[in-house]
Protein backbone atom coordinates (compact mmCIF):
# COMPACT_ATOMS: atom_id res chain seq x y z
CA UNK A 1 0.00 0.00 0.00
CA UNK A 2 3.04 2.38 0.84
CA UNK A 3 4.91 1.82 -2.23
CA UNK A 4 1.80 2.01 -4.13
CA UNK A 5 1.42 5.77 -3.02
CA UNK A 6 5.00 6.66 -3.25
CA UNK A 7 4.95 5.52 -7.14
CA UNK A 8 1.82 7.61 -7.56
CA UNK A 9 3.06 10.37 -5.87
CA UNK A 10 7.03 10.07 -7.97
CA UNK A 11 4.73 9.68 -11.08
CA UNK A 12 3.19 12.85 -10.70
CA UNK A 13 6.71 14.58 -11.65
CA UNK A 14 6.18 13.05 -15.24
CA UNK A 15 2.22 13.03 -16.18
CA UNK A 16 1.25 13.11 -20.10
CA UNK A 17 0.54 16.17 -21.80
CA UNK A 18 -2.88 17.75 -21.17
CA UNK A 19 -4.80 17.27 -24.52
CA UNK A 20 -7.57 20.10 -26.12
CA UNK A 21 -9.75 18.26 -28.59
CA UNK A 22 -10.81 21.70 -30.19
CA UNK A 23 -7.39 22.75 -30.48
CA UNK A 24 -6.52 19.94 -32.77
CA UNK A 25 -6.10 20.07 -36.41
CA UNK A 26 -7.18 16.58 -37.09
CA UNK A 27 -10.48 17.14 -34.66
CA UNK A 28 -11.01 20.72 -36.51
CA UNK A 29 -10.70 18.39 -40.01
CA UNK A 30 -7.84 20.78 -41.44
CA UNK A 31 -7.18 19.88 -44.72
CA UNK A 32 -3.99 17.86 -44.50
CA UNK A 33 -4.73 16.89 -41.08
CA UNK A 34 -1.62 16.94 -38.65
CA UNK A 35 0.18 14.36 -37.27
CA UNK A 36 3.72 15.47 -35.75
CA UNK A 37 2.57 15.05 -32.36
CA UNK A 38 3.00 11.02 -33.41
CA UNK A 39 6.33 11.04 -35.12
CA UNK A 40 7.78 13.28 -32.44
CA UNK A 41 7.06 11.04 -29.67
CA UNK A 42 10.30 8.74 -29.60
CA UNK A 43 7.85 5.69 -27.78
CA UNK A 44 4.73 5.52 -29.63
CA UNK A 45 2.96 6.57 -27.14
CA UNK A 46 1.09 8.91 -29.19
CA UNK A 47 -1.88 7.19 -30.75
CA UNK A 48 -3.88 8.16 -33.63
CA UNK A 49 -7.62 7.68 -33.83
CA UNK A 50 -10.88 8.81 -35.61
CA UNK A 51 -12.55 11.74 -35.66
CA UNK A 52 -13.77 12.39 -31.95
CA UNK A 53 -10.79 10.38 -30.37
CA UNK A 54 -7.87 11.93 -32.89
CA UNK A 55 -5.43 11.88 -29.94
CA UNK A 56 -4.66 9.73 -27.58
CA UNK A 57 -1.71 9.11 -24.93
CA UNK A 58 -1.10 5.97 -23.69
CA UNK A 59 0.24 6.66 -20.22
CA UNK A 60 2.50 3.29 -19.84
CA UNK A 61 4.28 4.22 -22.76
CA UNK A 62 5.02 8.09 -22.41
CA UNK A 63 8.02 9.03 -20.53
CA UNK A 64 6.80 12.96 -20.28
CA UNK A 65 10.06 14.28 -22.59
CA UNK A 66 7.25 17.10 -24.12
CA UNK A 67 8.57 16.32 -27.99
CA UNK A 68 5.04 15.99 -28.99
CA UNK A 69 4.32 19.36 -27.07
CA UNK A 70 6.87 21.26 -28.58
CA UNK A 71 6.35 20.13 -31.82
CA UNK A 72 2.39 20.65 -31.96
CA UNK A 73 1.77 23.45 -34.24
CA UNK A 74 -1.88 24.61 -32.40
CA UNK A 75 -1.21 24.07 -28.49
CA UNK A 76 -3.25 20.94 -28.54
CA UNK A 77 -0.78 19.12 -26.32
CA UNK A 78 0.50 21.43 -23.60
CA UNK A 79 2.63 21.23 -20.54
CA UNK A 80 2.35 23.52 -17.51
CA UNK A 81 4.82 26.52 -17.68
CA UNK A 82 4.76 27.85 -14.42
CA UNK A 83 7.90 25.48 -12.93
CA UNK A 84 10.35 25.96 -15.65
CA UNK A 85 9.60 29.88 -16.25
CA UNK A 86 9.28 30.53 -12.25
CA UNK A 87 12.68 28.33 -12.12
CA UNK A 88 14.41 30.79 -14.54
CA UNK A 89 13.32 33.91 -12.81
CA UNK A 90 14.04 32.80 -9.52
CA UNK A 91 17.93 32.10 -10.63
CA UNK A 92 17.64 35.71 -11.43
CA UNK A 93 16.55 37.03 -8.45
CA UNK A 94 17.67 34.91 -5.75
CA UNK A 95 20.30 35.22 -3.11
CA UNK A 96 23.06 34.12 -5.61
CA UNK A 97 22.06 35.86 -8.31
CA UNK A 98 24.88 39.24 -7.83
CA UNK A 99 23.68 40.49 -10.56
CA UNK A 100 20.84 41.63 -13.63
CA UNK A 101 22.28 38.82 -15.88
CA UNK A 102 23.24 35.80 -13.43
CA UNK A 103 23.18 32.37 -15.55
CA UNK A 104 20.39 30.35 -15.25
CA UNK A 105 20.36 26.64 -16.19
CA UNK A 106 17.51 23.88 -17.01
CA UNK A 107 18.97 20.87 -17.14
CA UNK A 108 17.30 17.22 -18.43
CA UNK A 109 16.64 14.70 -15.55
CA UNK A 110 19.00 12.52 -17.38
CA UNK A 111 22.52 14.75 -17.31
CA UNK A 112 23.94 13.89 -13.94
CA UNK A 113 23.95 17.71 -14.16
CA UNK A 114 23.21 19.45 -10.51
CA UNK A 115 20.47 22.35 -10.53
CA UNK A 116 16.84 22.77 -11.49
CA UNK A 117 16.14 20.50 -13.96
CA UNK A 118 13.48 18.92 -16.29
CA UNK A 119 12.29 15.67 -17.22
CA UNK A 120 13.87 16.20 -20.92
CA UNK A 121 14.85 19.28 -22.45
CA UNK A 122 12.18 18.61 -25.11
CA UNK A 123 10.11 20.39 -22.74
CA UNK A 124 11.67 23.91 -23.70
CA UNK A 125 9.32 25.78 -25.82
CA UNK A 126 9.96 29.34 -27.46
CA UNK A 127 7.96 31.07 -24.37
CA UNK A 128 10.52 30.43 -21.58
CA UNK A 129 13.65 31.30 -23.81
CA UNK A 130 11.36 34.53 -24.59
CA UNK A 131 10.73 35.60 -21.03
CA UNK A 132 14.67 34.32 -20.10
CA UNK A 133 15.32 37.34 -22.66
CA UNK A 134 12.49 39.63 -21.21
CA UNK A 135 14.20 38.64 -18.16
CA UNK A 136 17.94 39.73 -19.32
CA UNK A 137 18.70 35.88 -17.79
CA UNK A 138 21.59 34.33 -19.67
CA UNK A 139 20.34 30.79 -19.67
CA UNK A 140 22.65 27.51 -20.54
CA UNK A 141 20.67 24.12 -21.49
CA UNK A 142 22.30 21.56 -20.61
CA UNK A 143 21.99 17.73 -22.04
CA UNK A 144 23.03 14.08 -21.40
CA UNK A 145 23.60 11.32 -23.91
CA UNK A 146 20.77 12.04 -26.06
CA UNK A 147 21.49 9.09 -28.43
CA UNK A 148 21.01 6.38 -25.58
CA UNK A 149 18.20 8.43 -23.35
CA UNK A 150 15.31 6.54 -22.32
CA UNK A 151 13.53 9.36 -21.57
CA UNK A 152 13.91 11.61 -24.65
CA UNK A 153 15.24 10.93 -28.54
CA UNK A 154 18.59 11.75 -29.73
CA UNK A 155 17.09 14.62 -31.95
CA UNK A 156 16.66 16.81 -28.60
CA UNK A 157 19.77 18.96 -29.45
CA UNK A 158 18.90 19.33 -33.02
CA UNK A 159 15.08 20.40 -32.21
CA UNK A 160 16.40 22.95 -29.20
CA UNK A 161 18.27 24.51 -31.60
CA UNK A 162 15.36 25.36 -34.01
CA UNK A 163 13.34 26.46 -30.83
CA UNK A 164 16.13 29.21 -30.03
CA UNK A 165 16.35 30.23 -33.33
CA UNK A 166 11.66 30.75 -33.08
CA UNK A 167 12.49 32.47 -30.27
CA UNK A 168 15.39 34.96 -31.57
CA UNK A 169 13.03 35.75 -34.06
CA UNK A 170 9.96 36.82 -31.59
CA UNK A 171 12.29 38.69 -29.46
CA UNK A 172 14.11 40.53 -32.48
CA UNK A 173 11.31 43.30 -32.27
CA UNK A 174 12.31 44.44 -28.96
CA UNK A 175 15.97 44.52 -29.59
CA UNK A 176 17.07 42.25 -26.85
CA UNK A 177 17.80 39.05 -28.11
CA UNK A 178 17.58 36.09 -25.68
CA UNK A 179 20.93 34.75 -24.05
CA UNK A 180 20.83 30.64 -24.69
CA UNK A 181 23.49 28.13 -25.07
CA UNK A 182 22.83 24.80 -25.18
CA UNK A 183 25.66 21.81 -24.68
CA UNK A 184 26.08 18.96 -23.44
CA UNK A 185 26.52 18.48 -19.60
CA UNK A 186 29.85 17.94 -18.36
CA UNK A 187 31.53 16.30 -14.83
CA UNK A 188 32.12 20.01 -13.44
CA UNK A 189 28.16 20.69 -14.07
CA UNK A 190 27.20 17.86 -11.40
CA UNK A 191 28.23 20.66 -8.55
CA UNK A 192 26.07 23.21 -9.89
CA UNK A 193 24.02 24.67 -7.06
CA UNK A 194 20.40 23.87 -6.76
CA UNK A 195 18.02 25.94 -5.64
CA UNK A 196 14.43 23.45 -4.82
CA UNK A 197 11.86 24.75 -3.39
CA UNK A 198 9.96 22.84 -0.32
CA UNK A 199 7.61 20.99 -2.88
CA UNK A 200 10.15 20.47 -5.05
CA UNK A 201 12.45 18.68 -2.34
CA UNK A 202 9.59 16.43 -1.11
CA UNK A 203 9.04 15.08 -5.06
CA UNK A 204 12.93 14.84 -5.37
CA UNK A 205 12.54 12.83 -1.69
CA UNK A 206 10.18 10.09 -2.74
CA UNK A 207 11.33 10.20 -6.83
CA UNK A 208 14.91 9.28 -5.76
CA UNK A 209 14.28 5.87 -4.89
CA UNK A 210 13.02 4.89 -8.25
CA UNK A 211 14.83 7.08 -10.30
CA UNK A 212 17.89 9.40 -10.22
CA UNK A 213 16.82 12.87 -11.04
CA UNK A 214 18.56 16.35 -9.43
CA UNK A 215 16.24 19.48 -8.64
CA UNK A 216 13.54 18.30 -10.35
CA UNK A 217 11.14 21.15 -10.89
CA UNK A 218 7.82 20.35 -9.67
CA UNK A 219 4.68 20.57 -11.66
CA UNK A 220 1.10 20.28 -11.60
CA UNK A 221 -1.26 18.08 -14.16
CA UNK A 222 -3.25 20.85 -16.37
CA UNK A 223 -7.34 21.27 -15.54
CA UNK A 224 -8.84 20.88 -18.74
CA UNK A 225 -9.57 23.69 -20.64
CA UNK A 226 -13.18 25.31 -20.04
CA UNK A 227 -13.99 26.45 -23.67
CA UNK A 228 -16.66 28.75 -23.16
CA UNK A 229 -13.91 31.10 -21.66
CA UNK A 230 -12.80 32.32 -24.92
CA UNK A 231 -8.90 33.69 -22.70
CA UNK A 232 -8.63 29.65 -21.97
CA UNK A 233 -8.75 29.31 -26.11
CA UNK A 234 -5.39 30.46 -26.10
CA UNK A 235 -2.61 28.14 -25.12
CA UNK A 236 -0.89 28.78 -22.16
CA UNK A 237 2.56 28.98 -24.43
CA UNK A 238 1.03 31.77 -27.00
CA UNK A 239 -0.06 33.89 -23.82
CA UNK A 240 3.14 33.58 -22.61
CA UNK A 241 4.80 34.75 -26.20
CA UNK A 242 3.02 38.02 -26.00
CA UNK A 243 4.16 38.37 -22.43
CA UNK A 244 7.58 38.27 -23.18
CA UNK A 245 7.67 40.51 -25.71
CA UNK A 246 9.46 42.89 -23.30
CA UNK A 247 10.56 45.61 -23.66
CA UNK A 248 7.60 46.98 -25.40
CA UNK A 249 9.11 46.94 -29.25
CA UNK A 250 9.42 50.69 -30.27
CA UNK A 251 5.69 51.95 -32.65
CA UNK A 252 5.81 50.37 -36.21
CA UNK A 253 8.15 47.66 -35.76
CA UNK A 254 7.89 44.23 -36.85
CA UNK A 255 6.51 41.04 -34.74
CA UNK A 256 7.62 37.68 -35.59
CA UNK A 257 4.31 35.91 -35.53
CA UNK A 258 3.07 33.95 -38.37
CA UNK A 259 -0.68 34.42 -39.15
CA UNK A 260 -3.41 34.85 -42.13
CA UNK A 261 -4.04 37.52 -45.15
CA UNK A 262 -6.90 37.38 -47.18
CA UNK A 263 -7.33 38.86 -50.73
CA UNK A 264 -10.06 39.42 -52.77
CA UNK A 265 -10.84 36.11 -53.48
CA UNK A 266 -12.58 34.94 -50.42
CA UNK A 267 -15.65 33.67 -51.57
CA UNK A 268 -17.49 33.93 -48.04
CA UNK A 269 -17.31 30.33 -47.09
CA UNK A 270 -17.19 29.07 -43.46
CA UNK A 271 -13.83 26.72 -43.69
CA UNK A 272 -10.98 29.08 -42.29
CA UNK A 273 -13.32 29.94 -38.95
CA UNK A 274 -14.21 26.41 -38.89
CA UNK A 275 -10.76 24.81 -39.00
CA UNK A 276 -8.93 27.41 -36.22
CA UNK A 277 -7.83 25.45 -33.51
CA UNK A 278 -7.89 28.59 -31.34
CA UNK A 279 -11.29 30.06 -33.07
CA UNK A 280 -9.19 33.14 -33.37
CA UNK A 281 -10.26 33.93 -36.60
CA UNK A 282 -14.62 34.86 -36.21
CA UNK A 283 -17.08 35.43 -39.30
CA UNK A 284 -20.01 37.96 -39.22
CA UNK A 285 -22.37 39.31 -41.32
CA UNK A 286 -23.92 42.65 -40.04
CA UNK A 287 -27.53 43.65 -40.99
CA UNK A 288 -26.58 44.37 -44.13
CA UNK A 289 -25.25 41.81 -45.04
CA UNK A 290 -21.65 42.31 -45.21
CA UNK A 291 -19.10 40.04 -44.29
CA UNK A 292 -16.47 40.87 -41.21
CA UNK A 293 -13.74 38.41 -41.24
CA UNK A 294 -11.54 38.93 -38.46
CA UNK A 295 -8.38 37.61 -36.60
CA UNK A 296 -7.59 37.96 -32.93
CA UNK A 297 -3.92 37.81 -33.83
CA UNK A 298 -2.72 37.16 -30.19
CA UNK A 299 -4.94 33.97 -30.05
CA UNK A 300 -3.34 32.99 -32.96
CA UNK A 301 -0.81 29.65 -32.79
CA UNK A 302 0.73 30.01 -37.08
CA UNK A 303 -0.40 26.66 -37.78
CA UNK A 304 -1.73 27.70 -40.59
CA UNK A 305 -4.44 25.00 -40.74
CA UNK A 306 -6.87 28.39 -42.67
CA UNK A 307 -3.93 28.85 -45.28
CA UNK A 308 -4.16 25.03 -46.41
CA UNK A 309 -7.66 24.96 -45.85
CA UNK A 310 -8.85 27.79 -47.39
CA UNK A 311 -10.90 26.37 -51.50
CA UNK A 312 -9.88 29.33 -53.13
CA UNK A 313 -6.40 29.93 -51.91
CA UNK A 314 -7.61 33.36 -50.46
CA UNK A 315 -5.07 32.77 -47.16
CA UNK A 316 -2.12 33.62 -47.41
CA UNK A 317 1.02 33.47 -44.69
CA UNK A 318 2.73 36.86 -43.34
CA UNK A 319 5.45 36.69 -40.61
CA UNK A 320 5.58 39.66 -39.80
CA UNK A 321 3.04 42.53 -38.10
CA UNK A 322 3.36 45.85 -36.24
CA UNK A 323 3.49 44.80 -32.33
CA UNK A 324 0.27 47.33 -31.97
CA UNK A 325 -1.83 44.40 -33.82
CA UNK A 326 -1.38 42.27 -31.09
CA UNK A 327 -3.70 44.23 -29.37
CA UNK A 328 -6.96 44.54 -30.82
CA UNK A 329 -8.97 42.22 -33.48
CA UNK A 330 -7.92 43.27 -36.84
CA UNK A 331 -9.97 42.83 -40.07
CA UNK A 332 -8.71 40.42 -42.60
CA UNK A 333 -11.85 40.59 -45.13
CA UNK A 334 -15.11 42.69 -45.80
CA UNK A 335 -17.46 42.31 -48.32
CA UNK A 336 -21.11 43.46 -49.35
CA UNK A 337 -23.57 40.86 -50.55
């Protein structure tokens, strides 16, 4: 009965991903569908089904490494932020942090690296190398043996790499680029100090007889996501983009964030609304008649699922907008009847 509870409580460190039916491409019927969250996941433990049950997790075969979470293009499959980002900032301002731009460090649970660490570096997501910038927190990742991990895939260094480079180009706008490094762990980084909070210490106390894992942060399983609450739409790592964006980039310069143009050829069909995974794109007609197509552009992931959805090719991709249109719905498309 003991050891019973002690594996529930270890396993809490390492839950699946919370899954948002409405947020996924294949559930929204996207032309093309989407399936990276399956050849991410380095244990097929990401299963595939029909409409209504598109996504599954089988919880015996995921290991919690986030691949499929950092690779899903809508927020779909989301971790809980809170542990890594509070983790960074706390390096910052903490007793041992002597000044603005003290390192931090994440490290993977694998590493034999000391300090905070995470189940698997796949877990890093543009958001928390956006706010280590906003933050002016150098931050080094640090890696084990990728190639023989049982917890991640030996791809981890490759994919951090492109996640740096999403999140150079979000924070180019406010002129202070992020500070990340990423290498492999080596024997001097298994004294690194580690700073666990109380909660944290208790998980590392009753993970460490099953497993050998160093700071661990803690985190908490994800409620699911109450969709009538049209904020909760929004993944928790887009919010988090648009937080970060700090300092506030100057009037009339460009955002990084991929969205939607329309041209004339919209023929008024419902597709593009229907497909967004984040419903940040609304139709309307007025009393007249007319047609009001517009994007919340803050709610919006890039997936792109309206571009390759769209029967007339009337969608078109544009990387870049003023930061100002983060702000307030824009209109993409009006036309009279």
């Amino acid at each position: 009965m003991w050891e019973q509870w002690l594996d529930r409580l270890a396993d809490m460190g390492t839950p699946e991903p919370r899954y948002t039916a409405q947020r996924c491409l294949r559930e929204r019927q996207a032309i093309g569908g989407c399936d990276l969250c399956a050849q991410a996941c380095p244990h097929e433990a990401v299963i595939l089904g029909p409409l209504g049950n598109a996504v599954t997790i089988d919880p015996d075969l995921c290991t919690g490494c986030g691949l499929c979470v950092q690779t899903c293009p809508s927020g779909a499959l989301e971790y809980d932020l809170s542990g890594p980002l509070g983790s960074v900032r706390e390096q910052r301002s903490g007793p041992e942090a002597t000044t603005p731009n003290s390192e931090a460090t994440l490290t993977c649970s694998q590493s034999g690296a000391g300090g905070p660490a995470v189940t698997c570096l796949g877990r890093v997501t543009p958001a928390l190398l956006s706010a280590a910038g906003a933050w002016q927190v150098p931050l080094t990742l640090l890696h084990g043996d990728c190639a023989a991990c049982p917890v991640g895939a030996a791809s981890v260094p490759q994919r951090l790499h492109r996640v740096v480079q999403d999140a150079e180009r979000l924070r180019a706008a406010t002129g202070q680029p992020a500070q990340v490094t990423v290498r492999r762990a080596e024997a001097q980084d298994a004294e690194r100090a580690q700073r666990v909070t109380r909660r944290g210490a208790l998980g590392q106390l009753v993970s460490s007889g099953r497993r050998e894992l160093v700071g661990l942060i803690p985190e908490r399983p994800l409620p699911f996501v109450d969709w009538s609450e049209p904020e909760q739409r929004t993944p928790e790592e887009w919010r988090w983009r648009k937080a970060s964006l700090q300092p506030t980039p100057p009037p009339g310069s460009a955002v990084y964030w991929p969205a939607p143009l329309v041209d004339d050829s919209c023929m008024d069909c419902p597709v593009c609304s229907n497909v967004c995974p984040t419903e940040a794109i609304t139709r309307t007609h007025d009393a007249a008649g007319t047609l009001h197509l517009t994007l919340d552009l803050s709610a919006c992931t890039g997936c792109m699922a309206c571009v390759d959805s769209c029967p007339p090719r009337a969608m078109h991709r544009q990387n870049h907008w003023q930061a100002s249109a983060l702000e307030a719905p824009l209109i993409l498309f009006e036309k009279m009847r």
